[in-house]
Protein backbone atom coordinates (compact mmCIF):
# COMPACT_ATOMS: atom_id res chain seq x y z
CA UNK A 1 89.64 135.73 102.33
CA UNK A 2 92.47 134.60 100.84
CA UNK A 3 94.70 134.15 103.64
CA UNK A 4 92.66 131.91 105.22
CA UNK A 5 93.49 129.00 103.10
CA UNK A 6 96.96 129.76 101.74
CA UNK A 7 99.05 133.01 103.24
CA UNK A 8 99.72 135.28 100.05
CA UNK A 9 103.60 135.25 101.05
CA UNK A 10 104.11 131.55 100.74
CA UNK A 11 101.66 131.33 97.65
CA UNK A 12 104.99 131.54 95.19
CA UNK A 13 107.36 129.06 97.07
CA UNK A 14 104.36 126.45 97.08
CA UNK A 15 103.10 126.68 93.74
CA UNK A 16 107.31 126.04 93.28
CA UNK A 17 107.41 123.22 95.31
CA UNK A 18 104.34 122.06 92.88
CA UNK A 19 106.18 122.78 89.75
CA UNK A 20 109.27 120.44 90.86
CA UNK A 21 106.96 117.79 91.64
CA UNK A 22 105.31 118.20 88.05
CA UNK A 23 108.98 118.23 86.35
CA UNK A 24 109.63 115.01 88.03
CA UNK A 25 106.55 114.05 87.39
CA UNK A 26 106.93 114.37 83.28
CA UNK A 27 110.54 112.85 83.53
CA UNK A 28 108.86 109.75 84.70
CA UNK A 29 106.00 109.61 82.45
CA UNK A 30 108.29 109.82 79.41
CA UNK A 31 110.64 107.25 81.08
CA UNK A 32 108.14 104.80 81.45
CA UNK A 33 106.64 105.49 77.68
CA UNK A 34 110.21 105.17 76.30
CA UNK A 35 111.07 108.41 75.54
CA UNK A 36 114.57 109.30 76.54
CA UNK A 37 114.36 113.04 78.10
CA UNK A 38 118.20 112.81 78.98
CA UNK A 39 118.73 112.51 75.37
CA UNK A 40 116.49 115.62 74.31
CA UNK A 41 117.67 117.32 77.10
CA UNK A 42 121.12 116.43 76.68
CA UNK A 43 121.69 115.53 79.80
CA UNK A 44 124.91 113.67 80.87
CA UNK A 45 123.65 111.11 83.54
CA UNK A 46 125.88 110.11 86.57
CA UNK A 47 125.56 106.40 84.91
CA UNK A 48 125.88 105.85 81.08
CA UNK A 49 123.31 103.30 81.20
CA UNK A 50 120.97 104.96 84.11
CA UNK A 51 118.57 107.07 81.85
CA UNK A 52 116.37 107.72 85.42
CA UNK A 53 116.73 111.80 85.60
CA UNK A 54 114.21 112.08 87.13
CA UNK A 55 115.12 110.56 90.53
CA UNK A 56 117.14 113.53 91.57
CA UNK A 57 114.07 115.81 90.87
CA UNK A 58 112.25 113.86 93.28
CA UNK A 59 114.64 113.97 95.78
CA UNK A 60 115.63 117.43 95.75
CA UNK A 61 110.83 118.45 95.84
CA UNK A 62 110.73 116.01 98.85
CA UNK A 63 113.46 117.75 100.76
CA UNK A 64 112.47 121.60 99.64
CA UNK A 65 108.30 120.53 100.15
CA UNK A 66 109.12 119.11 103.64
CA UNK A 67 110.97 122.55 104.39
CA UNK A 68 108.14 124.66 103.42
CA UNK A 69 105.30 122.77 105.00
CA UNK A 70 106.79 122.54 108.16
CA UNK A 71 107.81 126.19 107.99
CA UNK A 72 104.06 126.98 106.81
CA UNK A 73 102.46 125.13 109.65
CA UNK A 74 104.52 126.81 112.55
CA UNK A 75 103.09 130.09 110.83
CA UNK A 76 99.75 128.71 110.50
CA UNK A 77 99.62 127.36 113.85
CA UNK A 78 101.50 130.57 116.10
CA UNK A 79 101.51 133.08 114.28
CA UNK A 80 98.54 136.08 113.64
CA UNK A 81 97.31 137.46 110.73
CA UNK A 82 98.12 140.37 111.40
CA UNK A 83 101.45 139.92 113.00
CA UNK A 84 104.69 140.33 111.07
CA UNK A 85 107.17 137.70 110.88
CA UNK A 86 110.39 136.63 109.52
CA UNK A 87 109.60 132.77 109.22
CA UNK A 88 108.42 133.49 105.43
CA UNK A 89 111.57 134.23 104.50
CA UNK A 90 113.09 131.68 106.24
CA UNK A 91 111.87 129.11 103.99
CA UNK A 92 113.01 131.21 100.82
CA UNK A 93 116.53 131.75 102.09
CA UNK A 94 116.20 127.61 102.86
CA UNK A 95 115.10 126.91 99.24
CA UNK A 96 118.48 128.83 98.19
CA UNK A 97 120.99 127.05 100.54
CA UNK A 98 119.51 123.99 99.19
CA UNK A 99 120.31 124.93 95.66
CA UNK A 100 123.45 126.49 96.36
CA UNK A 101 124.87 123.71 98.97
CA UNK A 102 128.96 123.29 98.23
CA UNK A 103 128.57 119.82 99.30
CA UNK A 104 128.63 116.80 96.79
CA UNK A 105 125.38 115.98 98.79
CA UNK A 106 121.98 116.57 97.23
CA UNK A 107 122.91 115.90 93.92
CA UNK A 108 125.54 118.62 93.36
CA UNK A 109 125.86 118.02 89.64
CA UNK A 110 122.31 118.40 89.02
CA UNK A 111 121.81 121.82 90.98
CA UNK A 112 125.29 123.24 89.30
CA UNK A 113 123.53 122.10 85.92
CA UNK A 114 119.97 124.20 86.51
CA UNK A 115 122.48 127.25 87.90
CA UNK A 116 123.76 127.21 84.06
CA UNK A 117 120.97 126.82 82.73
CA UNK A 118 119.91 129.35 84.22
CA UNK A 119 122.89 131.82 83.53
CA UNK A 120 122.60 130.62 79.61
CA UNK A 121 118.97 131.81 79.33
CA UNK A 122 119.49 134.94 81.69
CA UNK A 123 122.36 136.22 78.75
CA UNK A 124 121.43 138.92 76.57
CA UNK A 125 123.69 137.55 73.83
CA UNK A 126 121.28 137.06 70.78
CA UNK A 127 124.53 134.90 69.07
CA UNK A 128 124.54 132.63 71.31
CA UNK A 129 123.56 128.84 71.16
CA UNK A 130 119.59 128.23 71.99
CA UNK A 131 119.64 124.81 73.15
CA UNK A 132 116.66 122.29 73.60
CA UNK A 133 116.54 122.21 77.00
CA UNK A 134 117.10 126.08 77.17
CA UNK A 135 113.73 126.43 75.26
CA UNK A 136 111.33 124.16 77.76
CA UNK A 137 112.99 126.12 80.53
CA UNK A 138 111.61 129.25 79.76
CA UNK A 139 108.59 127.91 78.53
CA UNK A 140 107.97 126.84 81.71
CA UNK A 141 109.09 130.16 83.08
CA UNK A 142 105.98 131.48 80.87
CA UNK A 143 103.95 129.88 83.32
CA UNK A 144 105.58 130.41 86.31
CA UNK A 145 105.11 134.69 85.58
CA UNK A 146 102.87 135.89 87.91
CA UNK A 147 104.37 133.79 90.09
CA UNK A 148 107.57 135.53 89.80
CA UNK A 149 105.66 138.98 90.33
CA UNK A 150 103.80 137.28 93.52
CA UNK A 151 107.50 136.23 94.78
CA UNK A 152 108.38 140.13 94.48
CA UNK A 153 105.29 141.05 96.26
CA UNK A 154 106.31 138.82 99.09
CA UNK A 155 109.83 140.09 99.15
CA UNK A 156 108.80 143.42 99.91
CA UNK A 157 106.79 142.27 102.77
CA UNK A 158 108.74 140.03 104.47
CA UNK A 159 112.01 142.27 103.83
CA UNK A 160 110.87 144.77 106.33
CA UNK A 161 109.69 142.17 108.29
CA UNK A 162 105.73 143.43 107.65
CA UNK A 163 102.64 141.24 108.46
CA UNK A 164 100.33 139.20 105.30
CA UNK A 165 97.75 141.77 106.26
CA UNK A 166 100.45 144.15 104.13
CA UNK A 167 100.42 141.63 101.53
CA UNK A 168 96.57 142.20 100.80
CA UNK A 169 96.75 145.81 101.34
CA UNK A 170 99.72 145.93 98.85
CA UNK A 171 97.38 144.07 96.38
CA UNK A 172 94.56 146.56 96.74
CA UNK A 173 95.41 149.65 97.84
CA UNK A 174 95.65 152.58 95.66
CA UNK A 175 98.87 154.39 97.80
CA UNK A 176 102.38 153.73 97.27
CA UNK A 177 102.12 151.01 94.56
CA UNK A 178 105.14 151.93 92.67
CA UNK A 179 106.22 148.11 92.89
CA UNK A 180 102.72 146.53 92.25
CA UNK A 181 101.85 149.18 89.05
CA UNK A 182 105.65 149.20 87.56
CA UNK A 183 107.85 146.76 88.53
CA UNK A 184 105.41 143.30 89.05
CA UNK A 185 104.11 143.92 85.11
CA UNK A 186 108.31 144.20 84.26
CA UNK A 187 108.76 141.30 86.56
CA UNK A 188 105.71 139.07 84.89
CA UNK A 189 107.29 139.93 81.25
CA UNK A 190 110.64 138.67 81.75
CA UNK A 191 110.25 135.35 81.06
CA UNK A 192 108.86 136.34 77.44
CA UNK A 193 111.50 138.68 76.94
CA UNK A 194 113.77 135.91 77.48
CA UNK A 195 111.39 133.26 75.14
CA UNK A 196 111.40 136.71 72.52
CA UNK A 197 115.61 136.64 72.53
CA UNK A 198 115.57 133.01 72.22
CA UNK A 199 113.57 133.16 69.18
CA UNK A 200 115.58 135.91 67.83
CA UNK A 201 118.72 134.33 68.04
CA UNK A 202 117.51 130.92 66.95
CA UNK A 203 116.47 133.08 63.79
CA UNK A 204 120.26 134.86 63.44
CA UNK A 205 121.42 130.77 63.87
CA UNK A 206 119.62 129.93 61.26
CA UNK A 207 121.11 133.22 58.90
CA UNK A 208 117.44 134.00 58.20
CA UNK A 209 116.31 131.31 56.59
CA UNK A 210 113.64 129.80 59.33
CA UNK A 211 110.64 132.74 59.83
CA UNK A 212 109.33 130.42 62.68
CA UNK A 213 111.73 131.60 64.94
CA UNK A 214 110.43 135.35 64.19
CA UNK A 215 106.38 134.35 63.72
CA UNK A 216 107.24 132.67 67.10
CA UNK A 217 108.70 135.87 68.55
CA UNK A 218 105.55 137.56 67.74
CA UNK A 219 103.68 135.23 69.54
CA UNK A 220 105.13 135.95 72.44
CA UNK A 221 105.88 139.37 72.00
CA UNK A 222 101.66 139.69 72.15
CA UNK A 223 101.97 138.97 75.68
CA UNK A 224 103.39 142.44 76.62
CA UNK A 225 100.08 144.17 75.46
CA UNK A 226 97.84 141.59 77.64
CA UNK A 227 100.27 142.56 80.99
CA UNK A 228 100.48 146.41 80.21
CA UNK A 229 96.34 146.32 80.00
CA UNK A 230 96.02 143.97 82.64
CA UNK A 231 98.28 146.08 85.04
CA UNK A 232 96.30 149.42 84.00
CA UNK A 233 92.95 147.28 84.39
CA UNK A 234 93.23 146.53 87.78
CA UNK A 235 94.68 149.76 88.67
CA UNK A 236 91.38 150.85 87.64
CA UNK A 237 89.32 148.45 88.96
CA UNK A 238 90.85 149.73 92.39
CA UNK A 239 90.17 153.51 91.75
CA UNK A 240 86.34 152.22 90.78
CA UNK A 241 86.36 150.34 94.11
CA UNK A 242 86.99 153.23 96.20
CA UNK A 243 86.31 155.96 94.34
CA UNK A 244 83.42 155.13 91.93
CA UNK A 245 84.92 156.28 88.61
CA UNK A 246 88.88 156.29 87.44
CA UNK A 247 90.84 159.66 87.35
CA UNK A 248 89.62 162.47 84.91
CA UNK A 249 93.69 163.05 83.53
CA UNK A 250 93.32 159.11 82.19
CA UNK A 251 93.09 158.65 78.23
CA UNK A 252 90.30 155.85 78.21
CA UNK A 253 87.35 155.13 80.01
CA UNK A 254 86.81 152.30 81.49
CA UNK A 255 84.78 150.80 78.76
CA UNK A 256 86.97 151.08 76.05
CA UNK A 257 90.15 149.81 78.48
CA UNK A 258 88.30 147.15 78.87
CA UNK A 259 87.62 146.24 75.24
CA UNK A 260 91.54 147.06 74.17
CA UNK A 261 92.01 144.43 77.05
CA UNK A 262 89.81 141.77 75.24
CA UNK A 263 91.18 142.14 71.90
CA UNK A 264 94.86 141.86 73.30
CA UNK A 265 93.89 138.67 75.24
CA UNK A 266 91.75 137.30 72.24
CA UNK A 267 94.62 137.42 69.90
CA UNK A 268 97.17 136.40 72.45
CA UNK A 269 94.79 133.43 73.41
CA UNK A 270 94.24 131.75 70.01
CA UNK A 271 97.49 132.84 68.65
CA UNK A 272 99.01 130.51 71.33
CA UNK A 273 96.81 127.54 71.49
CA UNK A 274 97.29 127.43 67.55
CA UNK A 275 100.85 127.54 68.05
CA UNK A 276 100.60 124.59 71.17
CA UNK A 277 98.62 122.36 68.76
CA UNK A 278 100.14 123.20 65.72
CA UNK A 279 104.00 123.97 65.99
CA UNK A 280 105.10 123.06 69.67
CA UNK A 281 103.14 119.58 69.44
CA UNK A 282 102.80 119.20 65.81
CA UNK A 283 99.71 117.59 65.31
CA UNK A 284 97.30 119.52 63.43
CA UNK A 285 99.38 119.77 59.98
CA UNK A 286 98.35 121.41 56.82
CA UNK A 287 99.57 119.15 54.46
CA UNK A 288 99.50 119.08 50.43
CA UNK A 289 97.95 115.66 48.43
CA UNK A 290 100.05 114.14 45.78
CA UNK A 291 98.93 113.86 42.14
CA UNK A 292 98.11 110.35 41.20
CA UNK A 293 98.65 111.22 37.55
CA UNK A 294 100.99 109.36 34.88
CA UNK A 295 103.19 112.93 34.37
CA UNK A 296 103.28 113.86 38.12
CA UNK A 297 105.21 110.23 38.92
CA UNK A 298 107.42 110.62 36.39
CA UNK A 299 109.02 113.38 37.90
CA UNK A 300 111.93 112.53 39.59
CA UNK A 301 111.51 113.00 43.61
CA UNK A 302 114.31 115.30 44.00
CA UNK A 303 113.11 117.91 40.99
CA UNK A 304 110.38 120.08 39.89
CA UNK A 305 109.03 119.93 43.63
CA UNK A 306 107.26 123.82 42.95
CA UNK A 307 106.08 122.64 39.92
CA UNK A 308 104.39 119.68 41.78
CA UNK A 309 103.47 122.08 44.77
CA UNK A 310 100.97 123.83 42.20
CA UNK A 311 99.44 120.78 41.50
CA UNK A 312 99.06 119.69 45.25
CA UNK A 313 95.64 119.90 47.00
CA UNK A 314 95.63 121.45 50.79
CA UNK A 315 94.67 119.21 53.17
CA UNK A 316 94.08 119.99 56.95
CA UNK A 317 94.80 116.69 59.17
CA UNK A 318 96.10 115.28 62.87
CA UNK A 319 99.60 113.93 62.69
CA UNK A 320 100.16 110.55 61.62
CA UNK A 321 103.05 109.78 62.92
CA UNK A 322 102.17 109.45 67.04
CA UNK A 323 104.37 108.22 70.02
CA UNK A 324 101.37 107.50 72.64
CA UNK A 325 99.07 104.34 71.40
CA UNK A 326 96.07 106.03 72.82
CA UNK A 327 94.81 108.53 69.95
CA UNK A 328 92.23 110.22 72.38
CA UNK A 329 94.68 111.22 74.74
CA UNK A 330 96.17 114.00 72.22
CA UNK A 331 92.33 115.33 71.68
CA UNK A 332 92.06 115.08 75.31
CA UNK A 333 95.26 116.98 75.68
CA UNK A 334 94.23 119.46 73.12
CA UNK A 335 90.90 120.58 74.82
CA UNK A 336 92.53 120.94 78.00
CA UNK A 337 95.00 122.88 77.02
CA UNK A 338 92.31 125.52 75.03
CA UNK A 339 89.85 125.29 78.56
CA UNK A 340 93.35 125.95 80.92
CA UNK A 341 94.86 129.34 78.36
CA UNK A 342 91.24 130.35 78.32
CA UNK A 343 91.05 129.98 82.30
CA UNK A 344 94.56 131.64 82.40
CA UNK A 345 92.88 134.92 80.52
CA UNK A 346 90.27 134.69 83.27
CA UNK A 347 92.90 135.24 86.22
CA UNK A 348 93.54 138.39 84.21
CA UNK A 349 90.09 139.90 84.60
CA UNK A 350 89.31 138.28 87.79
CA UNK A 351 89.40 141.25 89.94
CA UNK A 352 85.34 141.72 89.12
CA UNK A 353 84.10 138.00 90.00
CA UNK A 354 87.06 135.50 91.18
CA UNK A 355 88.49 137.19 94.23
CA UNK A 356 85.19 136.25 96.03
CA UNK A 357 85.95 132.99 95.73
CA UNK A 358 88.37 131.48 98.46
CA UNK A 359 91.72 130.47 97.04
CA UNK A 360 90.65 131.49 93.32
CA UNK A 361 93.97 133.32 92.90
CA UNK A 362 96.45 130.41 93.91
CA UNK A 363 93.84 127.91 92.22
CA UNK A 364 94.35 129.48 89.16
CA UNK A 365 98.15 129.64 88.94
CA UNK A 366 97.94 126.17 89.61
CA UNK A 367 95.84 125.33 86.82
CA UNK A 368 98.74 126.92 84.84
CA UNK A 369 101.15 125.08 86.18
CA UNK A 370 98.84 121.78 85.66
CA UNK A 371 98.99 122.97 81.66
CA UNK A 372 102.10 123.65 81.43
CA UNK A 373 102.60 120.01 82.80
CA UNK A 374 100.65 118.39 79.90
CA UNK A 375 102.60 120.94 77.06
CA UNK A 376 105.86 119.46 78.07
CA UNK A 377 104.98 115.90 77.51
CA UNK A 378 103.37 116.39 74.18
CA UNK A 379 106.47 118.94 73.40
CA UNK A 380 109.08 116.10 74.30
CA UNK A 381 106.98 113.33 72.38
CA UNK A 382 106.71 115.89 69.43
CA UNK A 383 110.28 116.47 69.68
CA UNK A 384 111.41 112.65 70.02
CA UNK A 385 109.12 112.00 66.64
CA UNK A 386 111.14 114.73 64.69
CA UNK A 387 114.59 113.51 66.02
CA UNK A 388 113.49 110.22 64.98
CA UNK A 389 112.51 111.24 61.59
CA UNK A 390 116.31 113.18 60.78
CA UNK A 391 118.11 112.19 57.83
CA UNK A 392 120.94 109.97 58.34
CA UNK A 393 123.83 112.58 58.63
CA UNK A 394 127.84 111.34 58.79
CA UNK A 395 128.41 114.56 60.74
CA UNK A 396 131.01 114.48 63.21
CA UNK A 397 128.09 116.22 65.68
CA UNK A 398 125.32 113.74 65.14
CA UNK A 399 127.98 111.05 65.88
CA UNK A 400 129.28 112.44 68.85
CA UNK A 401 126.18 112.93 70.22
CA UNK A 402 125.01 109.15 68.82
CA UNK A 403 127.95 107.65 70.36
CA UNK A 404 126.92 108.87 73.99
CA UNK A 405 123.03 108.77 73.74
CA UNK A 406 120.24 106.79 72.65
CA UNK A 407 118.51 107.86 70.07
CA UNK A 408 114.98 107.38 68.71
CA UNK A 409 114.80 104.90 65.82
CA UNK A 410 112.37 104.58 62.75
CA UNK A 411 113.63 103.10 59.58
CA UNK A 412 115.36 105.16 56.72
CA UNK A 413 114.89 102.08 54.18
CA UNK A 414 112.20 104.06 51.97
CA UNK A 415 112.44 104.98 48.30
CA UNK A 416 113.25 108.67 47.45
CA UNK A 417 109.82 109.37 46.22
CA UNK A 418 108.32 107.68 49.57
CA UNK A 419 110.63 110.67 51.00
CA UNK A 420 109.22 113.39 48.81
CA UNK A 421 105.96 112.11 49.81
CA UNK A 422 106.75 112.28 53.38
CA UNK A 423 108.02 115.66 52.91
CA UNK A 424 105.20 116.76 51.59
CA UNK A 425 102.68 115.38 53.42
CA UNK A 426 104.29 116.71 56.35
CA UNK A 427 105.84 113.92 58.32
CA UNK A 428 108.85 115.67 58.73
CA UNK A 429 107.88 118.79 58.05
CA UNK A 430 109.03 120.49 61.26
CA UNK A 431 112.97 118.94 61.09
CA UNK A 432 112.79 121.52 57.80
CA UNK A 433 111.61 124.60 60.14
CA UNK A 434 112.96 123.81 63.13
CA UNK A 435 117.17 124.41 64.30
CA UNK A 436 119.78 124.33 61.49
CA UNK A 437 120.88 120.43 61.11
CA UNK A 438 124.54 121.48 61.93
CA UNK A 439 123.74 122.71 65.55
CA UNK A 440 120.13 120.64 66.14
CA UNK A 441 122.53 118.06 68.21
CA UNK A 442 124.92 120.60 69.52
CA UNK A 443 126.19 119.16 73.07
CA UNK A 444 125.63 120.96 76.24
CA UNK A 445 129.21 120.88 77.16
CA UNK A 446 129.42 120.95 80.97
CA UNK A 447 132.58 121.97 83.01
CA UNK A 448 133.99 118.97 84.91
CA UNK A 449 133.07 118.72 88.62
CA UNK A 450 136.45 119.43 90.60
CA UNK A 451 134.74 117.53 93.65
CA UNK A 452 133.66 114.31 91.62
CA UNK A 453 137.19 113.20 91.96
């Protein structure tokens, strides 16, 4: 049974606990491969020249994981099954006091930094500025969905002050699941409504000239089919459990709900391990082979490009332009992330084979959280390779932001046709489809701390 390794009502505020670690975690492994995630992330540091962020993410997962094991072992240790407690929700309320301390201690600056973050991504303004940092945020928010509808789940159990035994019957019974039918599917899609906005307003920003932002949208916007059938799925996995057959008044059978299910998690599937591979990380590139003839280099690099483009073979190759010396650890990182999405699509069918398996639910939104672990680093080092590939710009943004940061370095001392070539060949083809240039270096500008003085 599940409860028997991890209670269902703690399952959200550990896998949490597990996330901060893994944040820290990728802070320090781009640290030590010098990668500068205070400068992607535009992060003002306490010390100009201490580039470390990820030393208050450590300290802030040792204090909250120390809370919530010690709360889970007084539960696991006096308290029943089937007896209802309040000590669940004591180490929720002491995950918020942590966050929201008024004290300069525990790294005030930080926490007040994450609270607006998270008010900037929570706005329904599609005008407003989609920052860097903003975007890996709700990625990781992605990941963190049926978490989020687990943590509602648990709310209205320990609320009333019910037992975990109401947590399973919650999961599987078919009475009074208003919350479990409606509102955990709406729960589970908000962080790709908020991923869909961002990509809508990154297309306004960029007055309609980048369609990645909107072929982006629609990537996650095929999400909300895979949740709607996955919510109506198990709902009628439930009714076959005790009843033998689903309800007469439904539309579909069960076999044909079951193969609208498939298509919507095939598409979803591929369409976003392409988009990993391809667009977040960059490194399988369709890419265009320059004419070697006599007429084609006397073109000059700047004109006649669609005239060249005609002439240009298609080529399908891995980025050459790589942070990591190790080559097989982006293959390696590939194939992981295909066997962890196609794992992820599992959880959504699992209510036939997987919940006989002890801990299969909580094992499996850990594997998510383990791939969304190994997407952020190659989506910071693919993001640190285009920043270092930008045009020199005079702009009185890219200076600020210069003046205060470290930036990645390459050398600009290349011939204008070495350019075009580069262009075309797609070295820097994602600066061209990414943010506008004015607003790709746009400073997070925090308000001052009135307690740092």
């Amino acid at each position: 049974m599940e409860s028997s390794w991890i209670p269902g009502s703690y399952r959200p505020i550990v896998l949490i606990c597990i996330g901060l670690w893994g944040w820290g975690l990728n802070l320090l492994l781009l640290y030590r491969h010098n990668i500068d995630p205070s400068y992607l992330l535009q992060i003002q540091s306490s010390s100009s020249n201490d580039k470390r962020v990820y030393q208050p993410i450590f300290f802030l997962a040792t204090i909250l994981t120390v809370i919530v094991l010690f709360n889970l072992w007084v539960y696991l240790n006096f308290v029943q099954f089937e007896d209802a407690s309040w000590l669940p929700l004591l180490a929720y309320l002491s995950s918020l006091v942590l966050l929201l301390w008024p004290g300069k201690e525990f790294y005030r600056k930080e926490r007040t930094r994450f609270i607006r973050l998270v008010r900037r991504i929570g706005s329904f303004n599609l005008f407003a500025n989609v920052y860097f940092a903003d975007i890996i945020f709700a990625d990781l928010l992605t990941s963190f969905s049926n978490v989020l509808g687990d943590m509602f789940l648990t709310g209205c159990i320990i609320l009333p002050g019910k037992s975990n035994q109401a947590y399973m019957a919650l999961e599987s019974d078919t009475q009074n699941a208003y919350y479990r039918d409606i509102m955990v599917p709406l729960i589970i899609s908000l962080p790709y409504f908020i991923r869909l906005r961002q990509c809508i307003s990154e297309y306004i920003e960029s007055r309609g000239e980048t369609r990645r932002h909107l072929f982006n949208a629609l990537k996650y916007a095929s999400a909300f089919p895979v949740i709607i059938l996955s919510a109506v799925q198990k709902k009628a996995s439930i009714y076959i459990t005790e009843t033998g057959s689903i309800p007469t008044t439904w539309w579909i059978d069960e076999s044909n709900l079951f193969r609208l299910w498939m298509i919507a998690v095939f598409v979803n599937s591929l369409y976003s391990f392409w988009w990993d591979i391809s667009m977040d990380w960059n490194l399988i590139q369709v890419t265009y082979e320059m004419p070697t003839t006599k007429h084609a280099e006397d073109h000059h690099p700047y004109h006649g490009q669609h005239h060249l483009q005609q002439h240009l073979t298609p080529m399908v190759r891995f980025r050459r332009n790589l942070h990591f010396s190790m080559t097989p650890v982006y293959f390696l990182a590939m194939m992981a992330d295909f066997i962890l999405r196609i794992t992820w699509s599992l959880k959504l069918s699992s209510h036939v084979y997987i919940k006989r398996i002890e801990g299969s639910v909580f094992l499996v939104e850990l594997l998510e959280v383990v791939r969304r672990w190994i997407w952020v680093i190659f989506r910071m080092e693919s993001e640190w390779i285009k920043r270092a590939n930008l045009p020199t710009t005079s702009s009185s943004t890219t200076t600020a932001i210069s003046s205060t940061t470290t930036s990645p370095t390459l050398s600009h001392n290349i011939s204008p046709s070495q350019q075009l070539s580069s262009l075309i060949n797609g070295d820097i083809r994602m600066n061209l489809l990414d943010r506008p240039k004015h607003t790709l270096l746009t400073p997070i500008h925090e308000e001052e701390d009135p307690l740092s003085h």
